[in-house]
PDB file of N, CA and C in Angstrom:
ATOM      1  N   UNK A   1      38.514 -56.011   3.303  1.00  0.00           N
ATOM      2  CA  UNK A   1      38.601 -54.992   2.301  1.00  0.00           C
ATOM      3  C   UNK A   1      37.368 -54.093   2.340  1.00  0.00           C
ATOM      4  N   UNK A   2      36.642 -54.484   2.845  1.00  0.00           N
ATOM      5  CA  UNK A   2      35.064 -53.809   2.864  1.00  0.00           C
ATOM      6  C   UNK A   2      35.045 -52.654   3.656  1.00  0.00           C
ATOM      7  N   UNK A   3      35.890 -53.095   5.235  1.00  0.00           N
ATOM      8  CA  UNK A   3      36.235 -51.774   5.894  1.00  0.00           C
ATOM      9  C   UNK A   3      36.481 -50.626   5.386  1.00  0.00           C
ATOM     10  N   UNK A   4      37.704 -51.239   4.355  1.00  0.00           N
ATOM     11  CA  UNK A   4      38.585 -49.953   4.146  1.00  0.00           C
ATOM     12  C   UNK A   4      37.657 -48.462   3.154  1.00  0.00           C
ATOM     13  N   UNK A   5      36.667 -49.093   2.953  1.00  0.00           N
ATOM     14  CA  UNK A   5      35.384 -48.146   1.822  1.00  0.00           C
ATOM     15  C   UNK A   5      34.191 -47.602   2.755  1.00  0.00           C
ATOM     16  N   UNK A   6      34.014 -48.464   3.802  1.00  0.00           N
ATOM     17  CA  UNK A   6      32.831 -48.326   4.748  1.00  0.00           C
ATOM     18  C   UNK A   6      32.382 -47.258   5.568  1.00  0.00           C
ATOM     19  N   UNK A   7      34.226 -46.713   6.740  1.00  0.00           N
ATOM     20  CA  UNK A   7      34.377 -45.998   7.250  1.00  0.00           C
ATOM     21  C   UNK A   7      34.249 -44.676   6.460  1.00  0.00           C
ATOM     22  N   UNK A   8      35.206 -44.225   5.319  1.00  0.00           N
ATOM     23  CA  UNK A   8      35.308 -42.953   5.020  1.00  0.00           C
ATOM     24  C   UNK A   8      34.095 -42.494   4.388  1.00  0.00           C
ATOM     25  N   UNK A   9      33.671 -43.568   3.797  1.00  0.00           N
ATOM     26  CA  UNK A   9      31.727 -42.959   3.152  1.00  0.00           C
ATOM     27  C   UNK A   9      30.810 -42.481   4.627  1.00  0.00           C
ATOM     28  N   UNK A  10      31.253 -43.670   5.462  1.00  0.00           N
ATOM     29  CA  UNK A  10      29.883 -42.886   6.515  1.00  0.00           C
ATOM     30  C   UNK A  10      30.312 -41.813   7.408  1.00  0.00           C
ATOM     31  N   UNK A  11      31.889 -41.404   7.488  1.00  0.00           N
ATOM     32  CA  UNK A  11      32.294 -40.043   7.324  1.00  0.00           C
ATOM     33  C   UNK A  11      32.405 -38.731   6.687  1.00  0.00           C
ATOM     34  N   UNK A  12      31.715 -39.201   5.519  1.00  0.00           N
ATOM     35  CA  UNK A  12      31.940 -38.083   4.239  1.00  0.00           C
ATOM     36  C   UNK A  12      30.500 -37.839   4.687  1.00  0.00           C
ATOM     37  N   UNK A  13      29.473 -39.075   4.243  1.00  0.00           N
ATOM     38  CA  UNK A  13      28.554 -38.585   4.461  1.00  0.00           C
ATOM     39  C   UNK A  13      27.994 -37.400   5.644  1.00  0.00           C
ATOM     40  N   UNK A  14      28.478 -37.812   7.216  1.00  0.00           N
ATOM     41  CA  UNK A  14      28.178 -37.216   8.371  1.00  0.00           C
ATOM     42  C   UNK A  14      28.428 -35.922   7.682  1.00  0.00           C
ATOM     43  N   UNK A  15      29.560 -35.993   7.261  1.00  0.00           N
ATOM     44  CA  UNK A  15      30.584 -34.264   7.463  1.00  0.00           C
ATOM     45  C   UNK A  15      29.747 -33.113   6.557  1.00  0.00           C
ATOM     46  N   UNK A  16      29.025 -33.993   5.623  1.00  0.00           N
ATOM     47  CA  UNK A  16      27.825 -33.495   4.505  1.00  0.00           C
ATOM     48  C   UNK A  16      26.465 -32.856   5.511  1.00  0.00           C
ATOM     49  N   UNK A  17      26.088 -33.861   6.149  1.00  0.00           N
ATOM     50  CA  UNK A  17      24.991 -33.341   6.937  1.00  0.00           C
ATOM     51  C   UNK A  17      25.466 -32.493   7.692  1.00  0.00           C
ATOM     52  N   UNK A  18      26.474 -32.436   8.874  1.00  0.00           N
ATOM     53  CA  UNK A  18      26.791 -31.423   9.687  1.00  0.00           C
ATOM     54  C   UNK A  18      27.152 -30.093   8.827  1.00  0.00           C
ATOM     55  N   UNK A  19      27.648 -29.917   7.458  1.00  0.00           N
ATOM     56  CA  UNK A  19      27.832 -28.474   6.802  1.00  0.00           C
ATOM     57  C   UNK A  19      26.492 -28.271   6.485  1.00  0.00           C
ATOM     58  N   UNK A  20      25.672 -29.007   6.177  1.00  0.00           N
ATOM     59  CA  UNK A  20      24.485 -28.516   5.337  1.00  0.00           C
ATOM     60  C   UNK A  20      23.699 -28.066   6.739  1.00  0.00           C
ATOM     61  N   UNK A  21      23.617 -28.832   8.020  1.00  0.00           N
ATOM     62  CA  UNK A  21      22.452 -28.503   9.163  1.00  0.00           C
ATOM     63  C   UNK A  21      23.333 -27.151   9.575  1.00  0.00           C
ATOM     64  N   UNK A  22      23.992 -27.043   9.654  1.00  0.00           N
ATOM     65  CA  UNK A  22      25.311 -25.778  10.218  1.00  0.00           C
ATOM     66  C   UNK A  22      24.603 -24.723   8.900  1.00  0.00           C
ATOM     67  N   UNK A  23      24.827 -24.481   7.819  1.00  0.00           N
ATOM     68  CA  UNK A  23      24.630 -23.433   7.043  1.00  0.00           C
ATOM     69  C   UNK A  23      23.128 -23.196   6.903  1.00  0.00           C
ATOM     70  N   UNK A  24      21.976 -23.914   6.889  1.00  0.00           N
ATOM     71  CA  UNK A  24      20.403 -23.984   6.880  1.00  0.00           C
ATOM     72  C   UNK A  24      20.457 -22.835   8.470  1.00  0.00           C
ATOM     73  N   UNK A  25      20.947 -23.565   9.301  1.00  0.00           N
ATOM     74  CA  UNK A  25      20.553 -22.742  10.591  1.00  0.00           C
ATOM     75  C   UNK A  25      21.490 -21.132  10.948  1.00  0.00           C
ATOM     76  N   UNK A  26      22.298 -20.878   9.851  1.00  0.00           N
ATOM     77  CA  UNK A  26      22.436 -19.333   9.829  1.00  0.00           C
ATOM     78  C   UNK A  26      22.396 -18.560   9.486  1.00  0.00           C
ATOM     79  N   UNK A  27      21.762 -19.072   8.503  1.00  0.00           N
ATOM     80  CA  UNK A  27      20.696 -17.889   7.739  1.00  0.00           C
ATOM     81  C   UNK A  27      19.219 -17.856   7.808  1.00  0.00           C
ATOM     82  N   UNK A  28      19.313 -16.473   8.471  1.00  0.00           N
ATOM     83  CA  UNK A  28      17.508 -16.136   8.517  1.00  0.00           C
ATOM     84  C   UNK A  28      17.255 -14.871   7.704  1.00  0.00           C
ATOM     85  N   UNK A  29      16.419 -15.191   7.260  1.00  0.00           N
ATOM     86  CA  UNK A  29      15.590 -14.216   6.375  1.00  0.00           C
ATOM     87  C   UNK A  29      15.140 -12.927   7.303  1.00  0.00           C
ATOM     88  N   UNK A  30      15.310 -12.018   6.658  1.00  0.00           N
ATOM     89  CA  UNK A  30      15.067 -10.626   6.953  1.00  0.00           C
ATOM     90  C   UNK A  30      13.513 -10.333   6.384  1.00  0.00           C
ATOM     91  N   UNK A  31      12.631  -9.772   7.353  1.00  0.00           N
ATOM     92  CA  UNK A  31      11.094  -9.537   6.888  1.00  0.00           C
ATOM     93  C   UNK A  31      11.609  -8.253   7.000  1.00  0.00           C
ATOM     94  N   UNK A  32      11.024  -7.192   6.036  1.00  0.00           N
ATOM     95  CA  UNK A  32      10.998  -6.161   6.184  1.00  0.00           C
ATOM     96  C   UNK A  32       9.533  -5.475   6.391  1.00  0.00           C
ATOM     97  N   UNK A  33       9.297  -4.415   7.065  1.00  0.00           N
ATOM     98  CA  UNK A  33       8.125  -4.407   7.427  1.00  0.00           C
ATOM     99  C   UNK A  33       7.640  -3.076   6.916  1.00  0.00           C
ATOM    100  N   UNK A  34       6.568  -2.969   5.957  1.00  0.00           N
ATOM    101  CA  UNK A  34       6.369  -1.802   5.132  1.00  0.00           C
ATOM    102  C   UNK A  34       5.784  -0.978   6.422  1.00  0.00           C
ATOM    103  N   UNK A  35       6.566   0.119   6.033  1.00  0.00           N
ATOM    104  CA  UNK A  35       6.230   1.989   7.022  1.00  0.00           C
ATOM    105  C   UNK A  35       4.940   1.879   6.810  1.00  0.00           C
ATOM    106  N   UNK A  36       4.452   2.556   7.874  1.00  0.00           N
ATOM    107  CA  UNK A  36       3.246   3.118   8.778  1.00  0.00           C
ATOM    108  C   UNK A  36       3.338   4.279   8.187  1.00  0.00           C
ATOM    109  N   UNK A  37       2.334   4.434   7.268  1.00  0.00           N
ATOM    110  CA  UNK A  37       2.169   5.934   6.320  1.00  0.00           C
ATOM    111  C   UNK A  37       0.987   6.469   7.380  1.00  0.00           C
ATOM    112  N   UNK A  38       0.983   7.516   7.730  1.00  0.00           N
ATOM    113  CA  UNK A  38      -0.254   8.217   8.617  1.00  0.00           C
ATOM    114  C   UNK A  38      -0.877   9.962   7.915  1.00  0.00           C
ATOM    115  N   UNK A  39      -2.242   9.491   7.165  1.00  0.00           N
ATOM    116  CA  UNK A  39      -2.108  10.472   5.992  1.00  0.00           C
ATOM    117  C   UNK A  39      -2.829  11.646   6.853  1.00  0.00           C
ATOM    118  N   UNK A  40      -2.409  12.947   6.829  1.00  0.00           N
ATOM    119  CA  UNK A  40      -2.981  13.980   7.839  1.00  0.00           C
ATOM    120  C   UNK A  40      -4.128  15.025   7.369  1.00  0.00           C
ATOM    121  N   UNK A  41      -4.852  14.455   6.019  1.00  0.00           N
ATOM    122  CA  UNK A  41      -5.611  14.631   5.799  1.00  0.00           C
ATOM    123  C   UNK A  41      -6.509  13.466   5.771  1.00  0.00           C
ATOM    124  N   UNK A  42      -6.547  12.694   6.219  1.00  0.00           N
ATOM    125  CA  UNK A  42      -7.810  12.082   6.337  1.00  0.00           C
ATOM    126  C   UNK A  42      -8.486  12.138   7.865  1.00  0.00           C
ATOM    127  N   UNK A  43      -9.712  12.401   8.185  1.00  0.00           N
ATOM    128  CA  UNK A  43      -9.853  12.487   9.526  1.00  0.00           C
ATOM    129  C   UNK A  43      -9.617  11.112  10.127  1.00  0.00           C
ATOM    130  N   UNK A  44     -10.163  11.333  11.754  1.00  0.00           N
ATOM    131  CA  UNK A  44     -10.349  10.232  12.634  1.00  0.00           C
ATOM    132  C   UNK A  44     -10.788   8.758  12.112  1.00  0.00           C
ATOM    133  N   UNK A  45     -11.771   9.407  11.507  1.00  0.00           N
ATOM    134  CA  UNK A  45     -12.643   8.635  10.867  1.00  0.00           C
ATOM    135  C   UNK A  45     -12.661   7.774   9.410  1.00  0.00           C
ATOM    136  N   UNK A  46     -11.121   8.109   9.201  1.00  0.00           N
ATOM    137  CA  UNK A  46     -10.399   7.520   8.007  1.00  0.00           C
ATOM    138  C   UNK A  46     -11.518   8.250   6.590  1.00  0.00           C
ATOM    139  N   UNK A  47     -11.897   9.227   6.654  1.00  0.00           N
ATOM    140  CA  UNK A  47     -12.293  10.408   5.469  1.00  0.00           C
ATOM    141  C   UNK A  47     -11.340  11.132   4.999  1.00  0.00           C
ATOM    142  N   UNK A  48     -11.749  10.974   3.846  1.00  0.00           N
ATOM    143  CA  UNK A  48     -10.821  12.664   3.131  1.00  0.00           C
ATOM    144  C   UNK A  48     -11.515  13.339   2.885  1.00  0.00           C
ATOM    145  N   UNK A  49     -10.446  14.375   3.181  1.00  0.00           N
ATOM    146  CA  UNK A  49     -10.988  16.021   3.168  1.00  0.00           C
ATOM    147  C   UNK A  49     -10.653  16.514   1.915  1.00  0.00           C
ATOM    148  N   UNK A  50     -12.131  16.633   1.468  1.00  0.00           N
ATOM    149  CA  UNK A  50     -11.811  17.280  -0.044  1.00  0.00           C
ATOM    150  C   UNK A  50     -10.923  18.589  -0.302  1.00  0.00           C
ATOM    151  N   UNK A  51     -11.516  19.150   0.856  1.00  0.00           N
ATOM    152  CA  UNK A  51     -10.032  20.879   0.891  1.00  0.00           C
ATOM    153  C   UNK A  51      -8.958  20.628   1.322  1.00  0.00           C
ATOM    154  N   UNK A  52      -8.606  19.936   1.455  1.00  0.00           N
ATOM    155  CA  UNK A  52      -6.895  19.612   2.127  1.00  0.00           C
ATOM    156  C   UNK A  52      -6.099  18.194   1.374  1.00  0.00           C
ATOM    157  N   UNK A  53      -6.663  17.591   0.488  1.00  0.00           N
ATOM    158  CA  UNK A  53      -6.225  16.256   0.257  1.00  0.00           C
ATOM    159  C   UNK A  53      -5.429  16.902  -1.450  1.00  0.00           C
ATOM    160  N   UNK A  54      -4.329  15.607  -1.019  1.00  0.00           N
ATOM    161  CA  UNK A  54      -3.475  16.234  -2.310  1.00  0.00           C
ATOM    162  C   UNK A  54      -4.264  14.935  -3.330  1.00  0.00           C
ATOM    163  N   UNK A  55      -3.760  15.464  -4.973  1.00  0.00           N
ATOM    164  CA  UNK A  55      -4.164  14.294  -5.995  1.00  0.00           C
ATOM    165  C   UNK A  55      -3.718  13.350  -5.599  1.00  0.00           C
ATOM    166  N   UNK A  56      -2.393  13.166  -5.149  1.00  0.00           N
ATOM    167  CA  UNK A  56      -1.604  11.450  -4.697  1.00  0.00           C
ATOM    168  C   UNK A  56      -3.055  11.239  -3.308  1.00  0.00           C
ATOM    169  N   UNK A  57      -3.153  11.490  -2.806  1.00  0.00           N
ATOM    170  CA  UNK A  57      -3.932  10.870  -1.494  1.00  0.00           C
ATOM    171  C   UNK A  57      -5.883  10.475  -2.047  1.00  0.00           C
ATOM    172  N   UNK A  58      -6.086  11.190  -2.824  1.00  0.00           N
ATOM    173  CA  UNK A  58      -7.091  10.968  -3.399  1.00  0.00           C
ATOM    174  C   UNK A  58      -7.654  10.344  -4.446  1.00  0.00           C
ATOM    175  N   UNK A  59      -6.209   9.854  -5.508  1.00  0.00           N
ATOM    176  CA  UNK A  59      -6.058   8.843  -5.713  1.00  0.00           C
ATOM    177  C   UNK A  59      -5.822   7.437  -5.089  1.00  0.00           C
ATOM    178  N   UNK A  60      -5.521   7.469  -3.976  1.00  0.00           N
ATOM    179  CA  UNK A  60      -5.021   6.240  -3.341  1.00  0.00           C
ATOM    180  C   UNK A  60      -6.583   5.792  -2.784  1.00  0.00           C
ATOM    181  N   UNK A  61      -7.306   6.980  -2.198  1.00  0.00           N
ATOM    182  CA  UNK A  61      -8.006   6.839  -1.437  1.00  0.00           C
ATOM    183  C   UNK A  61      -9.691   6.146  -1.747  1.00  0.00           C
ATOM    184  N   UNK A  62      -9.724   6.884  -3.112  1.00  0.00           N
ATOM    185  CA  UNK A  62     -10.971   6.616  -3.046  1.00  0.00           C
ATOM    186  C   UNK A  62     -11.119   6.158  -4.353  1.00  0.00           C
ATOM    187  N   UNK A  63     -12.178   5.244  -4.800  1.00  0.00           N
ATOM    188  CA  UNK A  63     -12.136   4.177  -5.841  1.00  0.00           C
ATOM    189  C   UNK A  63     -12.768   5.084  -6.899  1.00  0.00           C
ATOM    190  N   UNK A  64     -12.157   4.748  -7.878  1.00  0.00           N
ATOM    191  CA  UNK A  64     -12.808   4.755  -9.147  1.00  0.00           C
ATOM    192  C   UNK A  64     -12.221   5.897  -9.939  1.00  0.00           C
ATOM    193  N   UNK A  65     -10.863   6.707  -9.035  1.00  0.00           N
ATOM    194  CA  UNK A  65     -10.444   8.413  -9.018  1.00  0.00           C
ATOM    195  C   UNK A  65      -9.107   7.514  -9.357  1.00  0.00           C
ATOM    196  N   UNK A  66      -8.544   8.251 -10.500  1.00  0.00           N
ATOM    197  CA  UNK A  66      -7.417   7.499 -10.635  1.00  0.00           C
ATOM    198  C   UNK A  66      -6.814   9.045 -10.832  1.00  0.00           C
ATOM    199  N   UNK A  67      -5.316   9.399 -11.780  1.00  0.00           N
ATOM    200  CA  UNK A  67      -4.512  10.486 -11.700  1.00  0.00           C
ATOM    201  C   UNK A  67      -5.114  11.571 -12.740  1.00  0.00           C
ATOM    202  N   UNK A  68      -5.767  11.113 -13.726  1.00  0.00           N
ATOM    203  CA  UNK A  68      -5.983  12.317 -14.222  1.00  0.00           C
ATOM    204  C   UNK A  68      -7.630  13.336 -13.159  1.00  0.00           C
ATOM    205  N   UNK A  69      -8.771  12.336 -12.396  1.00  0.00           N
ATOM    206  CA  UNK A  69      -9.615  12.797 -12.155  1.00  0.00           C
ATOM    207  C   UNK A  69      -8.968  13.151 -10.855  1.00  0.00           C
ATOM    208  N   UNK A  70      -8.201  13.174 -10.018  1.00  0.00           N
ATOM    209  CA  UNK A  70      -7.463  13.582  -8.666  1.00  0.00           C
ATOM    210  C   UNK A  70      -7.217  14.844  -9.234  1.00  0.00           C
ATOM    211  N   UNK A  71      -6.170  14.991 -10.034  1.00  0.00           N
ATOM    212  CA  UNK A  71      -5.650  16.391 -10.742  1.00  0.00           C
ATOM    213  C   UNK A  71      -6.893  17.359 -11.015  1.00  0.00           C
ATOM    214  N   UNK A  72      -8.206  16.708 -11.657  1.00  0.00           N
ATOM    215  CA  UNK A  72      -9.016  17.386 -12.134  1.00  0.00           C
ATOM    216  C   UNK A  72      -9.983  18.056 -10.743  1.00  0.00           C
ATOM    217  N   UNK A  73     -10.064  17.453  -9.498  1.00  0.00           N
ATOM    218  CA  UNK A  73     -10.302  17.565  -8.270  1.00  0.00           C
ATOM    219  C   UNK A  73      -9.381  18.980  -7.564  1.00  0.00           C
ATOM    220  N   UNK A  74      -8.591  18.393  -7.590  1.00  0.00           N
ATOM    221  CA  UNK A  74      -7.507  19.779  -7.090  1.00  0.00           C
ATOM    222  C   UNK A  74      -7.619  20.921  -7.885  1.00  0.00           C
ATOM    223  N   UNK A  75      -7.823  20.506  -9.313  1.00  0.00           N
ATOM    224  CA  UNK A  75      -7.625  21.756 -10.169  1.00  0.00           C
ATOM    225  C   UNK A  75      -8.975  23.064 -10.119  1.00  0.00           C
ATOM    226  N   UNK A  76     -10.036  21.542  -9.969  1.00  0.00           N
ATOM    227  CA  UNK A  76     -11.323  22.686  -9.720  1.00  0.00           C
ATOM    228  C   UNK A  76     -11.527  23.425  -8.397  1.00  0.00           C
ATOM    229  N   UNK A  77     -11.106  22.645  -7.116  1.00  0.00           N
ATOM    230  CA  UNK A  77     -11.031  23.318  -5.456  1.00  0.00           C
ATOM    231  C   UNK A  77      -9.805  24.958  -5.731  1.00  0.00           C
ATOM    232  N   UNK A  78      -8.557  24.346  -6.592  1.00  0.00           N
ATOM    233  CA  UNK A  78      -7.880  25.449  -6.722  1.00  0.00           C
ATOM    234  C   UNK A  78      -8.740  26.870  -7.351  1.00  0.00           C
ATOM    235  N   UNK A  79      -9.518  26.344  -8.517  1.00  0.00           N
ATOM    236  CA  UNK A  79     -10.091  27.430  -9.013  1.00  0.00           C
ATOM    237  C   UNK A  79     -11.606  28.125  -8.380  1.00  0.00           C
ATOM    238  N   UNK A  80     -12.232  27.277  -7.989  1.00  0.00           N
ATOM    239  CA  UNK A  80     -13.049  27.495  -7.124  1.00  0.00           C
ATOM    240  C   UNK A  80     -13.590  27.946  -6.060  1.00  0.00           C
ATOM    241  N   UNK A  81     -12.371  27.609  -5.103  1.00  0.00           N
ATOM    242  CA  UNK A  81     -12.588  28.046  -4.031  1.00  0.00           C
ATOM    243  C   UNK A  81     -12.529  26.640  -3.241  1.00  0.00           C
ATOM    244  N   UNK A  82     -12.502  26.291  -2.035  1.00  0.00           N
ATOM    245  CA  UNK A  82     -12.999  25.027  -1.224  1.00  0.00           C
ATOM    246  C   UNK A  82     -13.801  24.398  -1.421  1.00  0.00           C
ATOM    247  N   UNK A  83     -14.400  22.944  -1.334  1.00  0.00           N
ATOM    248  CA  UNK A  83     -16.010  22.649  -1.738  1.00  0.00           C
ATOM    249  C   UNK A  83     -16.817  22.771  -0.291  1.00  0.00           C
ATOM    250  N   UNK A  84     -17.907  22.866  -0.651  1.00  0.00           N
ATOM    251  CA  UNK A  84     -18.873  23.796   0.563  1.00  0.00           C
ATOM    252  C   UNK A  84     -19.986  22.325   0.882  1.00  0.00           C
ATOM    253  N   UNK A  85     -19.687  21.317   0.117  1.00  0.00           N
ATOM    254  CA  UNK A  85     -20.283  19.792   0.004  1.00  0.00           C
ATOM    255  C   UNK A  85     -20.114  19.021  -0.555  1.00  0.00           C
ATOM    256  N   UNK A  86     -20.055  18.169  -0.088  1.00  0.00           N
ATOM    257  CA  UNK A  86     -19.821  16.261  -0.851  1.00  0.00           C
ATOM    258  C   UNK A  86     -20.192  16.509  -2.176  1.00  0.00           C
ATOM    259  N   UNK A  87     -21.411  16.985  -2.305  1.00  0.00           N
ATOM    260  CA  UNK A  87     -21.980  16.872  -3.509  1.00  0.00           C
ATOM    261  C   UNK A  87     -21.596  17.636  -4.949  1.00  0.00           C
ATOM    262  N   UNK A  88     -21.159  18.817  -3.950  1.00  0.00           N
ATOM    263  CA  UNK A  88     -19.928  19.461  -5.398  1.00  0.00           C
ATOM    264  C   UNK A  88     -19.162  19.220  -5.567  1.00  0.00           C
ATOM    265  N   UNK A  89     -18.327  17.719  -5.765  1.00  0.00           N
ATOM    266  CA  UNK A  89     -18.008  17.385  -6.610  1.00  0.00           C
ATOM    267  C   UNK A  89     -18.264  16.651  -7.623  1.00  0.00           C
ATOM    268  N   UNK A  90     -19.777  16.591  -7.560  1.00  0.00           N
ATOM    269  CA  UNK A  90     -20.276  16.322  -9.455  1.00  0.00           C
ATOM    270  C   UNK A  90     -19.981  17.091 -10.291  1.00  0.00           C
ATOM    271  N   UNK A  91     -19.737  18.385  -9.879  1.00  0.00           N
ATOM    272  CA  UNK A  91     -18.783  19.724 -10.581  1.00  0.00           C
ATOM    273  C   UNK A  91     -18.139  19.291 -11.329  1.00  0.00           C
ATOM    274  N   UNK A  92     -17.172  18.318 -10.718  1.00  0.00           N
ATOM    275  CA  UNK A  92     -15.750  17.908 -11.417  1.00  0.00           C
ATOM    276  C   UNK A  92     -15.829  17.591 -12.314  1.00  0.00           C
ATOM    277  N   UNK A  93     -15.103  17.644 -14.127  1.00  0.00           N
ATOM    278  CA  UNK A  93     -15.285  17.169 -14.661  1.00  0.00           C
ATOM    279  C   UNK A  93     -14.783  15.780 -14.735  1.00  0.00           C
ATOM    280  N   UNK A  94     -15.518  14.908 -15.158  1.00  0.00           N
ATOM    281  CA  UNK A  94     -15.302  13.528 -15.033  1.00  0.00           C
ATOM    282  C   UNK A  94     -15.739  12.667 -13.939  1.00  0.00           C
ATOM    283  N   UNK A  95     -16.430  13.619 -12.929  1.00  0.00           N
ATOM    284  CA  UNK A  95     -16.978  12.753 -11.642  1.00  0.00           C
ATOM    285  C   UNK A  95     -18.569  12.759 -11.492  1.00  0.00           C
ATOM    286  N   UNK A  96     -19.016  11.701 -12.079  1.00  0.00           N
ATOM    287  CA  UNK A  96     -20.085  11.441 -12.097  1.00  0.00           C
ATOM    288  C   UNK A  96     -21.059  10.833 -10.752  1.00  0.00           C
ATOM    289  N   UNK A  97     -22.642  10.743 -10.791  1.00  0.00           N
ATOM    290  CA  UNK A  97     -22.883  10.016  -9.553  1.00  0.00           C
ATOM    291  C   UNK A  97     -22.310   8.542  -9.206  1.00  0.00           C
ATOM    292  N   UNK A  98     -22.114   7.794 -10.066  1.00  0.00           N
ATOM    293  CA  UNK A  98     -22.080   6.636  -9.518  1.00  0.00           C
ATOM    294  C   UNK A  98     -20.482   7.059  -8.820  1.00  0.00           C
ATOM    295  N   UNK A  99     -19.187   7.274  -9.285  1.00  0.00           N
ATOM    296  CA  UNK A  99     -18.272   7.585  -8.382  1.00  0.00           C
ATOM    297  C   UNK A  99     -18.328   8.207  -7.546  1.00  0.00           C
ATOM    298  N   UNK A 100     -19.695   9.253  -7.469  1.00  0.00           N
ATOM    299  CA  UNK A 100     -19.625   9.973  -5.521  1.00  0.00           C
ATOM    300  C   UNK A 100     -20.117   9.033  -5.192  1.00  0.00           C
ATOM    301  N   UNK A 101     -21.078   8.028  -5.423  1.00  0.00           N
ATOM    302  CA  UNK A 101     -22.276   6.896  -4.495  1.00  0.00           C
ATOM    303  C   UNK A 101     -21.109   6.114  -3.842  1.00  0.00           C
ATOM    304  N   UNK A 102     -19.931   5.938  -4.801  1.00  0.00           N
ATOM    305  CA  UNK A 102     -19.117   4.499  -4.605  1.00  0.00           C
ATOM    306  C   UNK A 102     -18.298   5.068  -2.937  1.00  0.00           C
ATOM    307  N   UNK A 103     -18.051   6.642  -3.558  1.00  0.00           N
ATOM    308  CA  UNK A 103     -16.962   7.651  -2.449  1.00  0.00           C
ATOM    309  C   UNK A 103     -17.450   8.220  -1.371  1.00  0.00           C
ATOM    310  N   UNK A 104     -18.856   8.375  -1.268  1.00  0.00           N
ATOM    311  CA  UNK A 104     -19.773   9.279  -0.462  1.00  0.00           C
ATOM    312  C   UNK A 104     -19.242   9.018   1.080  1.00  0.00           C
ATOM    313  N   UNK A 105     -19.677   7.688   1.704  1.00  0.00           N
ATOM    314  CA  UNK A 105     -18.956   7.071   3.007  1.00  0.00           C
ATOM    315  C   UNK A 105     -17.095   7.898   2.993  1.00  0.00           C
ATOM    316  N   UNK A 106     -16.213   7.446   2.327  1.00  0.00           N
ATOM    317  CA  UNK A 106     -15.127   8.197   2.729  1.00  0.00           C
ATOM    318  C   UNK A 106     -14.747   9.467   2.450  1.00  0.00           C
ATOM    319  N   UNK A 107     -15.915  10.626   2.160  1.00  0.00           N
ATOM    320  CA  UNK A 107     -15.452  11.690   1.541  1.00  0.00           C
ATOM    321  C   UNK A 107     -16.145  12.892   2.944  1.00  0.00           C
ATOM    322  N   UNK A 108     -15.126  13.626   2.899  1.00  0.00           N
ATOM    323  CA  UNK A 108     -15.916  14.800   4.045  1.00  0.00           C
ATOM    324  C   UNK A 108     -15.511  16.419   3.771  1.00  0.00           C
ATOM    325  N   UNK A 109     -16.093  17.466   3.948  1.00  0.00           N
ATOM    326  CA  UNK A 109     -15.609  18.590   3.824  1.00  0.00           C
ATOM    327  C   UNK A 109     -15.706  19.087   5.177  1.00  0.00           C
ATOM    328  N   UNK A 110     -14.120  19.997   5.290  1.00  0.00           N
ATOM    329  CA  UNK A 110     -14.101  20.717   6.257  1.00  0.00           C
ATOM    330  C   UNK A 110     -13.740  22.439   5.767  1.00  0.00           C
TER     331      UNK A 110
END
């Protein structure tokens, strides 16, 4: 009588492992691989160009410049004219020395 319980369990069981090793091995995960942004204002040298850089890029770029002081950046080059040096942008309102000290290395005028 023992047979008759023995066989179909260690068949059920198998038939369990073979669906489960069968479905584990056909599904693979999809990596998606974040785009290669290539910003055409920053030089060679991974700088931004204070005359050519939009608020989105100058926000991204350089620390301590978040959306309203980017805007305030563009707004003064718009009214101004180009900057003629790193250093005018202490101009800006809201950009003090310690944020050019922090920006100085990635900032360049052309």
């Amino acid at each position: 009588m023992r047979k008759g319980y023995f066989y179909p369990l260690i068949f059920a069981l198998l038939a369990n492992a073979s669906v489960a090793v069968g479905a584990t091995a056909v599904v693979k995960p999809e990596v998606a691989m974040p785009p290669v942004v290539q910003s055409s204002v920053s030089s060679q040298e991974g700088k931004v160009d204070l005359n050519q850089a939009d608020a989105t890029t100058l926000q991204r770029e350089l620390t301590g410049i978040g959306k309203a002081k980017a805007d305030a950046i563009v707004a003064y080059r718009e009214s101004n004219g180009a900057f003629s040096s790193v250093e005018e942008l202490l101009e800006v309102k809201g950009i003090g020395k310690a944020i050019l000290d922090k920006n100085r290395d990635k900032l360049e005028v052309n």
